[in-house]
C-alpha atoms as a PDB file:
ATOM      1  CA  UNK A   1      47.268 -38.341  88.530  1.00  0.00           C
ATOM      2  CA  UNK A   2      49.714 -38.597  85.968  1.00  0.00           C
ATOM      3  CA  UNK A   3      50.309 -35.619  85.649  1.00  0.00           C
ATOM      4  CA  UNK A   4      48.824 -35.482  81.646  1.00  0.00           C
ATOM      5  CA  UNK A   5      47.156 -31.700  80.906  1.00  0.00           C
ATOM      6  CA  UNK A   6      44.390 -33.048  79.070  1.00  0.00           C
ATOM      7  CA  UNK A   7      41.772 -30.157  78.445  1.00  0.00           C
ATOM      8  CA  UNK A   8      38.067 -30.908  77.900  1.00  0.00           C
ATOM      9  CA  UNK A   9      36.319 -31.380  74.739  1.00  0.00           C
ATOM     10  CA  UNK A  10      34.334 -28.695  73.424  1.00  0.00           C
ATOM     11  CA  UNK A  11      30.849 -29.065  73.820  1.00  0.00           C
ATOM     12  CA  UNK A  12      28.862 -27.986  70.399  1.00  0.00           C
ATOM     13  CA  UNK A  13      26.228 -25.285  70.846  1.00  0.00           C
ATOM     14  CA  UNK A  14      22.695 -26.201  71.037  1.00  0.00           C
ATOM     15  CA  UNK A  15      20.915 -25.767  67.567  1.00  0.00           C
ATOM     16  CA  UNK A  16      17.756 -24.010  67.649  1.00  0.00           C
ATOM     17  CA  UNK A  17      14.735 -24.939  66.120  1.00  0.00           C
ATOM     18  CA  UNK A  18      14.759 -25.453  62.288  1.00  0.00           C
ATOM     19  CA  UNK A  19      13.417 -22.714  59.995  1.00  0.00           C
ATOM     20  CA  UNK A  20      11.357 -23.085  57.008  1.00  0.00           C
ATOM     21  CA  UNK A  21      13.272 -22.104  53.781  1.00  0.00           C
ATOM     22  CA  UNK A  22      11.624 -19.351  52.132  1.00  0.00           C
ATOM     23  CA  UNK A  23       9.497 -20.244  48.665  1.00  0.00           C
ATOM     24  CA  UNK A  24       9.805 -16.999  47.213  1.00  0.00           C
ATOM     25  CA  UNK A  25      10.878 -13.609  47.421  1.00  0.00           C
ATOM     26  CA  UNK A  26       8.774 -11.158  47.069  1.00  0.00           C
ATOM     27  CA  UNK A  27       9.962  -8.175  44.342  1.00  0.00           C
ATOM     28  CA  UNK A  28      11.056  -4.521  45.952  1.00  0.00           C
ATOM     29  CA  UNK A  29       8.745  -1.982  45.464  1.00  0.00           C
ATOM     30  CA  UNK A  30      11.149  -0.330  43.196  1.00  0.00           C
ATOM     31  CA  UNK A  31      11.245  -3.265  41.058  1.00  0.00           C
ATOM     32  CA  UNK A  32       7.416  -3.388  40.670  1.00  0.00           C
ATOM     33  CA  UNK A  33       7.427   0.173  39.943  1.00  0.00           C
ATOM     34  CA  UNK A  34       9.690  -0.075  37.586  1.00  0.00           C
ATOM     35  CA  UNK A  35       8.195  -2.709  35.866  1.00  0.00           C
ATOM     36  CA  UNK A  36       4.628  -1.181  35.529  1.00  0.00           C
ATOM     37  CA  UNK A  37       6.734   1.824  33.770  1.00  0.00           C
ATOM     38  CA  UNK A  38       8.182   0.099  31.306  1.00  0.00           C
ATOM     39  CA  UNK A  39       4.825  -1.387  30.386  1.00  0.00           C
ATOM     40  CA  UNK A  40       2.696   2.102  30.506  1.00  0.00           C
ATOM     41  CA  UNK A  41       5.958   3.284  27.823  1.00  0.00           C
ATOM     42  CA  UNK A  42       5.609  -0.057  25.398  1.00  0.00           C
ATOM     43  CA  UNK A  43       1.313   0.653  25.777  1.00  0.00           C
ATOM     44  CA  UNK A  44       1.878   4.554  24.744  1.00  0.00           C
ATOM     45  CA  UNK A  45       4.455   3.749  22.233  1.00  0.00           C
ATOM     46  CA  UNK A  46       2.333   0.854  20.602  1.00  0.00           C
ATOM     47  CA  UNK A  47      -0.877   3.820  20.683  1.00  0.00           C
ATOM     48  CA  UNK A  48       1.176   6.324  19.123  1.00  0.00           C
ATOM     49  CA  UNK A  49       2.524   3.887  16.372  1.00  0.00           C
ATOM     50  CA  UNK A  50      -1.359   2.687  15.589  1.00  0.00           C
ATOM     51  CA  UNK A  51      -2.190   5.930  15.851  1.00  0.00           C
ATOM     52  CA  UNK A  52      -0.149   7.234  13.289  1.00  0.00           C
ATOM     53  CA  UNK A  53      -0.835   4.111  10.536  1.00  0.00           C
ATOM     54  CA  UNK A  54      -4.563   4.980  10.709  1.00  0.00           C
ATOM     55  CA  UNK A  55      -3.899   8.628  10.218  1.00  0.00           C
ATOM     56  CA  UNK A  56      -1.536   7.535   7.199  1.00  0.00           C
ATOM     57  CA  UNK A  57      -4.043   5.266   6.007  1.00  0.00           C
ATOM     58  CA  UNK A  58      -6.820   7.894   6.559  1.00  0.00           C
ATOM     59  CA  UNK A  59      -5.379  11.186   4.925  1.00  0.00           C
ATOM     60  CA  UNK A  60      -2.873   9.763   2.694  1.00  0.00           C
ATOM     61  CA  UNK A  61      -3.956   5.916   1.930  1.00  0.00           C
ATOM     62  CA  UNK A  62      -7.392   5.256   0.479  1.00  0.00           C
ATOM     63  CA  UNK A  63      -8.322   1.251   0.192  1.00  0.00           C
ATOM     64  CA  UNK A  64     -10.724   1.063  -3.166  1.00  0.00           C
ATOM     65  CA  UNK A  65     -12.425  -2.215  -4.449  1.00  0.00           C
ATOM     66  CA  UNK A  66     -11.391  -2.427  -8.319  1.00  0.00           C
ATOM     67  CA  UNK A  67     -14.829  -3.422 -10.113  1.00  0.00           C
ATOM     68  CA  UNK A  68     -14.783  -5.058 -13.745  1.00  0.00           C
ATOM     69  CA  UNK A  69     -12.230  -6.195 -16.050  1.00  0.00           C
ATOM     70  CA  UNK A  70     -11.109  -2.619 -17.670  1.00  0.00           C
ATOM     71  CA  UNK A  71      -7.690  -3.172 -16.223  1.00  0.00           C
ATOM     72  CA  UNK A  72      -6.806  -6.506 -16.628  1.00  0.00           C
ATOM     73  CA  UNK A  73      -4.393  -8.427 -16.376  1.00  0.00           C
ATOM     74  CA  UNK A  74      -3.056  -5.797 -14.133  1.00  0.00           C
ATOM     75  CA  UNK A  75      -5.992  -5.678 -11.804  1.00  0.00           C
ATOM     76  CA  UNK A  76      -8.882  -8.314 -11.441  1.00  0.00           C
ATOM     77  CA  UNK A  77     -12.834  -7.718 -10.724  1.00  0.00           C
ATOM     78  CA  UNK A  78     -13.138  -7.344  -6.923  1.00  0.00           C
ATOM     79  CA  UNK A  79      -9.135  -7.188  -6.440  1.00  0.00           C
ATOM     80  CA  UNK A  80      -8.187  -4.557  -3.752  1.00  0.00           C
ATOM     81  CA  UNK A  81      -5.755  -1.879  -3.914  1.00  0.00           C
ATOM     82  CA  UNK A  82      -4.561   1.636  -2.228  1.00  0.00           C
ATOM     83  CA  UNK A  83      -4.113   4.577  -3.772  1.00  0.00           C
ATOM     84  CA  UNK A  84      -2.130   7.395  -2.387  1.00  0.00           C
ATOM     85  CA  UNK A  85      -4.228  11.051  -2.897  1.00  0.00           C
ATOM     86  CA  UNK A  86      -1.423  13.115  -2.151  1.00  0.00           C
ATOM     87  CA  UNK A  87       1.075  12.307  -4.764  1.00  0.00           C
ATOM     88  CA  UNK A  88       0.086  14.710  -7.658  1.00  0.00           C
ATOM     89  CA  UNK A  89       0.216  17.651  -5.410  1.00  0.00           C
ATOM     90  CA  UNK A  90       4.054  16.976  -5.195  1.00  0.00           C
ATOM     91  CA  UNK A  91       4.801  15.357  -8.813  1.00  0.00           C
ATOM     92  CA  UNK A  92       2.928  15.526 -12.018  1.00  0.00           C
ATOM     93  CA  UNK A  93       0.511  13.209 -13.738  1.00  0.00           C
ATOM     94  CA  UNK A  94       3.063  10.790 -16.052  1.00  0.00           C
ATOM     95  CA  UNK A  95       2.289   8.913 -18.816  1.00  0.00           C
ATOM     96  CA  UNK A  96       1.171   5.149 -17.829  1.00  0.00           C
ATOM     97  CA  UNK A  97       0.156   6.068 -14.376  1.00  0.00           C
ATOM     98  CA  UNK A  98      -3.181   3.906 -13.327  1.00  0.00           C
ATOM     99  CA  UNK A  99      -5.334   7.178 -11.620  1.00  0.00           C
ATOM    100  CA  UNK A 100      -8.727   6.987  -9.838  1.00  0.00           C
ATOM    101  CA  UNK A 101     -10.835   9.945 -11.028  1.00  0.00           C
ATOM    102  CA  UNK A 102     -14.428  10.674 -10.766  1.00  0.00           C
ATOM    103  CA  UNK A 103     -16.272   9.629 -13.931  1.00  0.00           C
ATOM    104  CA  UNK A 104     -17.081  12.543 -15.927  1.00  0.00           C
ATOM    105  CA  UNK A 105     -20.087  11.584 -16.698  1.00  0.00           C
ATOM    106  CA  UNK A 106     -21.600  10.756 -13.652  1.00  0.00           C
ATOM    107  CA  UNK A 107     -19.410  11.832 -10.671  1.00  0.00           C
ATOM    108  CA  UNK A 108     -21.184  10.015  -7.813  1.00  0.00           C
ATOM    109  CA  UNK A 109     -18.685   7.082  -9.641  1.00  0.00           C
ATOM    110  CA  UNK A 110     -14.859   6.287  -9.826  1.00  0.00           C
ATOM    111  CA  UNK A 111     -13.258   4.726 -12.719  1.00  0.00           C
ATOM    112  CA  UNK A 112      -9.407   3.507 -12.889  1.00  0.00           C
ATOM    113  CA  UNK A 113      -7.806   3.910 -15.736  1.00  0.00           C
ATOM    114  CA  UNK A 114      -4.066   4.011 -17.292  1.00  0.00           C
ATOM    115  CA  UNK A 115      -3.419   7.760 -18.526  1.00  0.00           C
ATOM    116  CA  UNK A 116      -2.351   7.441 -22.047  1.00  0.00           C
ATOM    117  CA  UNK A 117      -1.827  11.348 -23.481  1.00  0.00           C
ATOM    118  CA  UNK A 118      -0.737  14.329 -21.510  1.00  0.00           C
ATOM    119  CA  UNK A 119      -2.099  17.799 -22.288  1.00  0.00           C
ATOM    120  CA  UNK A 120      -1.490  18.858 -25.517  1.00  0.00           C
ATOM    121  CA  UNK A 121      -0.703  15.804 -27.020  1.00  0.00           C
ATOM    122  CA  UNK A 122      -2.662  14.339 -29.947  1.00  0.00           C
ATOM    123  CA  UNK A 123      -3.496  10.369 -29.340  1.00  0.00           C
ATOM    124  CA  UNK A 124      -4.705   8.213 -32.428  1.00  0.00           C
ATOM    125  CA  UNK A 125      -4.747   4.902 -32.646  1.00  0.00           C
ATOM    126  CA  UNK A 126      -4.640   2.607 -35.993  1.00  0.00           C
ATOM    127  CA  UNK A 127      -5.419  -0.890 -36.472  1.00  0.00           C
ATOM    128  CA  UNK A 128      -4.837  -1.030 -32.524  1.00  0.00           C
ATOM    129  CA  UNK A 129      -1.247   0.374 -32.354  1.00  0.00           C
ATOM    130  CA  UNK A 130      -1.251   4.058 -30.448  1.00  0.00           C
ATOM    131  CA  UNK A 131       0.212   6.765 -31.958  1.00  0.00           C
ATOM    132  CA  UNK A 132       1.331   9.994 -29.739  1.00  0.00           C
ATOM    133  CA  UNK A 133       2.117  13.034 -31.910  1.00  0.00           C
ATOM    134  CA  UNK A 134       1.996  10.589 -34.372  1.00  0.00           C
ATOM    135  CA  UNK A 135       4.843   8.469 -33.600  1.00  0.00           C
ATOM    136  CA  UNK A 136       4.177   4.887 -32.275  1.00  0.00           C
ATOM    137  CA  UNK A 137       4.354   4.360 -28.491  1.00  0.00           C
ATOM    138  CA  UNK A 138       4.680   0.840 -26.967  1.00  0.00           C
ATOM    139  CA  UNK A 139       2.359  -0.518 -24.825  1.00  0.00           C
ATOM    140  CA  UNK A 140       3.583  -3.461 -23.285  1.00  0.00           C
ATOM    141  CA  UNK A 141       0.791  -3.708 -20.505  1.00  0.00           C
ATOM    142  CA  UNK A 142      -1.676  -4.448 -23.087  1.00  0.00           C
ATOM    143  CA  UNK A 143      -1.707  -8.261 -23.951  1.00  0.00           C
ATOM    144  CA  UNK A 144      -2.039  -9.591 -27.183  1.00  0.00           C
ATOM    145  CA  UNK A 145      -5.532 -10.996 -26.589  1.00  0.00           C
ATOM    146  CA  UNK A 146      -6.666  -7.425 -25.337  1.00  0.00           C
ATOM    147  CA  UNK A 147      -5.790  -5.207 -27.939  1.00  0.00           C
ATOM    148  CA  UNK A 148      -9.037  -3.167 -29.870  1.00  0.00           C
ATOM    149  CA  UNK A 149      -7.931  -3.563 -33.584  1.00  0.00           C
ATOM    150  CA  UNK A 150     -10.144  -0.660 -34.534  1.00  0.00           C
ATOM    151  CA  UNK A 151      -8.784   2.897 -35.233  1.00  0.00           C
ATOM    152  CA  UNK A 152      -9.705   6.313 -33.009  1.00  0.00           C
ATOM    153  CA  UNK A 153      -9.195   9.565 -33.845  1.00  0.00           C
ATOM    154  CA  UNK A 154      -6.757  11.421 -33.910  1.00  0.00           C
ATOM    155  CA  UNK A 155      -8.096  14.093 -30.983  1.00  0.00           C
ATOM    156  CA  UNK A 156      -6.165  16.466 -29.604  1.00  0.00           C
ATOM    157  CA  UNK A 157      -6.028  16.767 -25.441  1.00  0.00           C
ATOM    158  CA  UNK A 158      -6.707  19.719 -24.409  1.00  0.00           C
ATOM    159  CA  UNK A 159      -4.898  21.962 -21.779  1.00  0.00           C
ATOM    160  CA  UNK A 160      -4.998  20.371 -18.253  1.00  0.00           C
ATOM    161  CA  UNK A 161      -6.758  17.235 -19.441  1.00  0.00           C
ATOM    162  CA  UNK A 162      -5.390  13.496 -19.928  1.00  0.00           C
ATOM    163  CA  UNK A 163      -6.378  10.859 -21.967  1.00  0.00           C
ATOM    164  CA  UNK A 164      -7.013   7.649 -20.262  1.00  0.00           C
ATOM    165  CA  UNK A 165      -7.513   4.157 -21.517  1.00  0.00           C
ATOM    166  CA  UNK A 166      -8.200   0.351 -19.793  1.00  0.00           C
ATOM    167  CA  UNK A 167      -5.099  -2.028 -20.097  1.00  0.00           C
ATOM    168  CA  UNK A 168      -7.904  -4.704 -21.095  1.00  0.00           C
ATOM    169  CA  UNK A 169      -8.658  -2.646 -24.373  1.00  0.00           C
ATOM    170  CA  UNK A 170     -11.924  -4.257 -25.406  1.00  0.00           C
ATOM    171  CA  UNK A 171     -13.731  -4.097 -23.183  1.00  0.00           C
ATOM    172  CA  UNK A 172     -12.536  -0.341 -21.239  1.00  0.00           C
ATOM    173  CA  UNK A 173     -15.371   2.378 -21.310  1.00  0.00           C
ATOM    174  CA  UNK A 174     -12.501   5.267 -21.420  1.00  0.00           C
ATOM    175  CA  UNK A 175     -11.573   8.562 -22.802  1.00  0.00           C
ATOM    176  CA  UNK A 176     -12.883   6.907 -26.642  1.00  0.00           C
ATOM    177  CA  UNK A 177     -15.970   7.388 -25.553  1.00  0.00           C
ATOM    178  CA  UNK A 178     -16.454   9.971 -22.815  1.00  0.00           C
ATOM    179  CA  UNK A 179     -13.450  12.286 -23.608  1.00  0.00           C
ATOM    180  CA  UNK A 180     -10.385  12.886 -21.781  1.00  0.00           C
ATOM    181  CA  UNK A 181     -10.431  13.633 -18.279  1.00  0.00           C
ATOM    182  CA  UNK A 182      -9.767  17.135 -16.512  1.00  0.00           C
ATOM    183  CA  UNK A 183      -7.118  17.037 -13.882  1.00  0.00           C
ATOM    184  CA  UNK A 184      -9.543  18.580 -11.456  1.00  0.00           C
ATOM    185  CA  UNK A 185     -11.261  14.937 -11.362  1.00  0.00           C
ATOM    186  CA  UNK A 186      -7.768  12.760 -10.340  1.00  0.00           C
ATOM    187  CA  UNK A 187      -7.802  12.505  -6.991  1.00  0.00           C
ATOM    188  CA  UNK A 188      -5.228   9.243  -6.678  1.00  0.00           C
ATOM    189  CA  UNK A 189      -2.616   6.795  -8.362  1.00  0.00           C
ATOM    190  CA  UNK A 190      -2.972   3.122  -7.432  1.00  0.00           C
ATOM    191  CA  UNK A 191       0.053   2.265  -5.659  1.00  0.00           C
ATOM    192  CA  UNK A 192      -0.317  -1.380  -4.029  1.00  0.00           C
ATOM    193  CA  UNK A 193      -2.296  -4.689  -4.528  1.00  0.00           C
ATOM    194  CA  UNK A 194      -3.349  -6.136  -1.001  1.00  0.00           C
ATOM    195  CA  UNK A 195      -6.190  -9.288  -2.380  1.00  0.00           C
ATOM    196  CA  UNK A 196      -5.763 -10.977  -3.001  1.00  0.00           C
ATOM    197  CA  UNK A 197      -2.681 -12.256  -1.558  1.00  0.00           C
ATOM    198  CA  UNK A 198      -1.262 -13.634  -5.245  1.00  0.00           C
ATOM    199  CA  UNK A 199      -1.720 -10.249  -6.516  1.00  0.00           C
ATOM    200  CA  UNK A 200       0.108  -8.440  -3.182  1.00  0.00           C
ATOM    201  CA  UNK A 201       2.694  -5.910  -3.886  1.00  0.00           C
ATOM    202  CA  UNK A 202       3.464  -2.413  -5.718  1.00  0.00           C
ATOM    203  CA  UNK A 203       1.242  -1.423  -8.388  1.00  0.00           C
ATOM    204  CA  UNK A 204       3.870   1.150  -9.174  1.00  0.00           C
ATOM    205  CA  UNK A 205       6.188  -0.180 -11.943  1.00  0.00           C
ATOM    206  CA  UNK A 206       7.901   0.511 -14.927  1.00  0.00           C
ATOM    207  CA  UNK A 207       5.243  -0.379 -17.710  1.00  0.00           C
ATOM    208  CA  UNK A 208       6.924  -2.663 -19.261  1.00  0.00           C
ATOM    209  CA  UNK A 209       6.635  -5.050 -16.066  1.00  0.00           C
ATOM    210  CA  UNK A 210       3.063  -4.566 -15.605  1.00  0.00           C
ATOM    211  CA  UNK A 211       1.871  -7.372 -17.786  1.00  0.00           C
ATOM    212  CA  UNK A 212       3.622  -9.792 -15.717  1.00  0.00           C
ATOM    213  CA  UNK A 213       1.050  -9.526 -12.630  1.00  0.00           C
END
């Protein structure tokens, strides 16, 4: 001996067998739970918000197919539009509003037209320029190549009745020939163009930007 204090080495522990590392974890049940709620309130909410556009579109939005050329350049044959049949129980029929009425005549039809004298008024038109109480009124939604030439009246509209005319002025079946049109027969304005997609947007403009549609 030499008298040296030497202390043994430590002798590492035995390692165990090897464990697989895990692939996944698998979500709490809280988690889960929480994630099927948030996916029953974004299913509800989309519902409610389709739900409401078709009552919209139901009760306050009618889609109408425009038929002929009466309101050209405006609107085209076959062009679609919506027209909202609420507004004239909270504002009153203006001058150069395009209205959907039922045809006097016949009232299994529609027409659309562009009113043109208000109740009261007396409309006459000479050599193709209208006259409103006999002063001249612009129409700047009626093209050159559109205007009737010919002269009408003057009549005088009577109470609770408008006078409507086609932007496209030869060749409009309107109030020159079947008389102005009671109020009781408006039942919408045309407010947007949806097709075709060159004509998409509001329908309700000043008039003197509607001949640039």
């Amino acid at each position: 001996m030499d008298g040296t204090d030497e202390k043994p080495l430590a002798t590492p522990p035995t390692a165990g067998p090897e464990q697989p590392a895990a692939e996944h974890v698998a979500p709490s049940p809280s988690a889960t739970h929480s994630l099927r709620n948030e996916v029953r309130v974004w299913t509800r909410d989309l519902l409610i918000a389709i739900g409401l556009a078709l009552v919209i579109i139901v009760f306050l939005y009618q889609p109408v197919k425009v038929e002929g050329t009466s309101m050209a350049p405006l609107l085209s044959d076959q062009e679609r539009i919506f027209i909202n049949k609420f507004v004239y129980r909270f504002e009153p029929i203006s001058r150069g509003d395009v209205v959907v009425f039922w045809y006097p005549l016949d009232r299994s039809k529609s027409f659309i037209k562009r009113v043109i004298g208000l109740p009261a008024e007396t409309v006459e038109i000479r050599q193709g320029t209208l006259l409103v109480n006999g002063v001249s009124t612009p129409e700047p939604y009626v093209p050159p190549q559109y205007e009737d030439l010919s002269d009408f009246g003057p009549v005088r509209v009577p109470a609770d009745n408008y006078f409507v005319m086609g932007d496209h002025r030869i060749s409009s079946n309107d109030s020159r020939v079947f008389g102005p049109v009671a109020s009781r027969f408006i039942y919408g304005r045309a407010v947007f163009a949806y097709w075709p997609v060159d004509h998409f947007g509001s329908l309700s403009v000043p008039v003197t930007e509607a001949n640039s549609k």
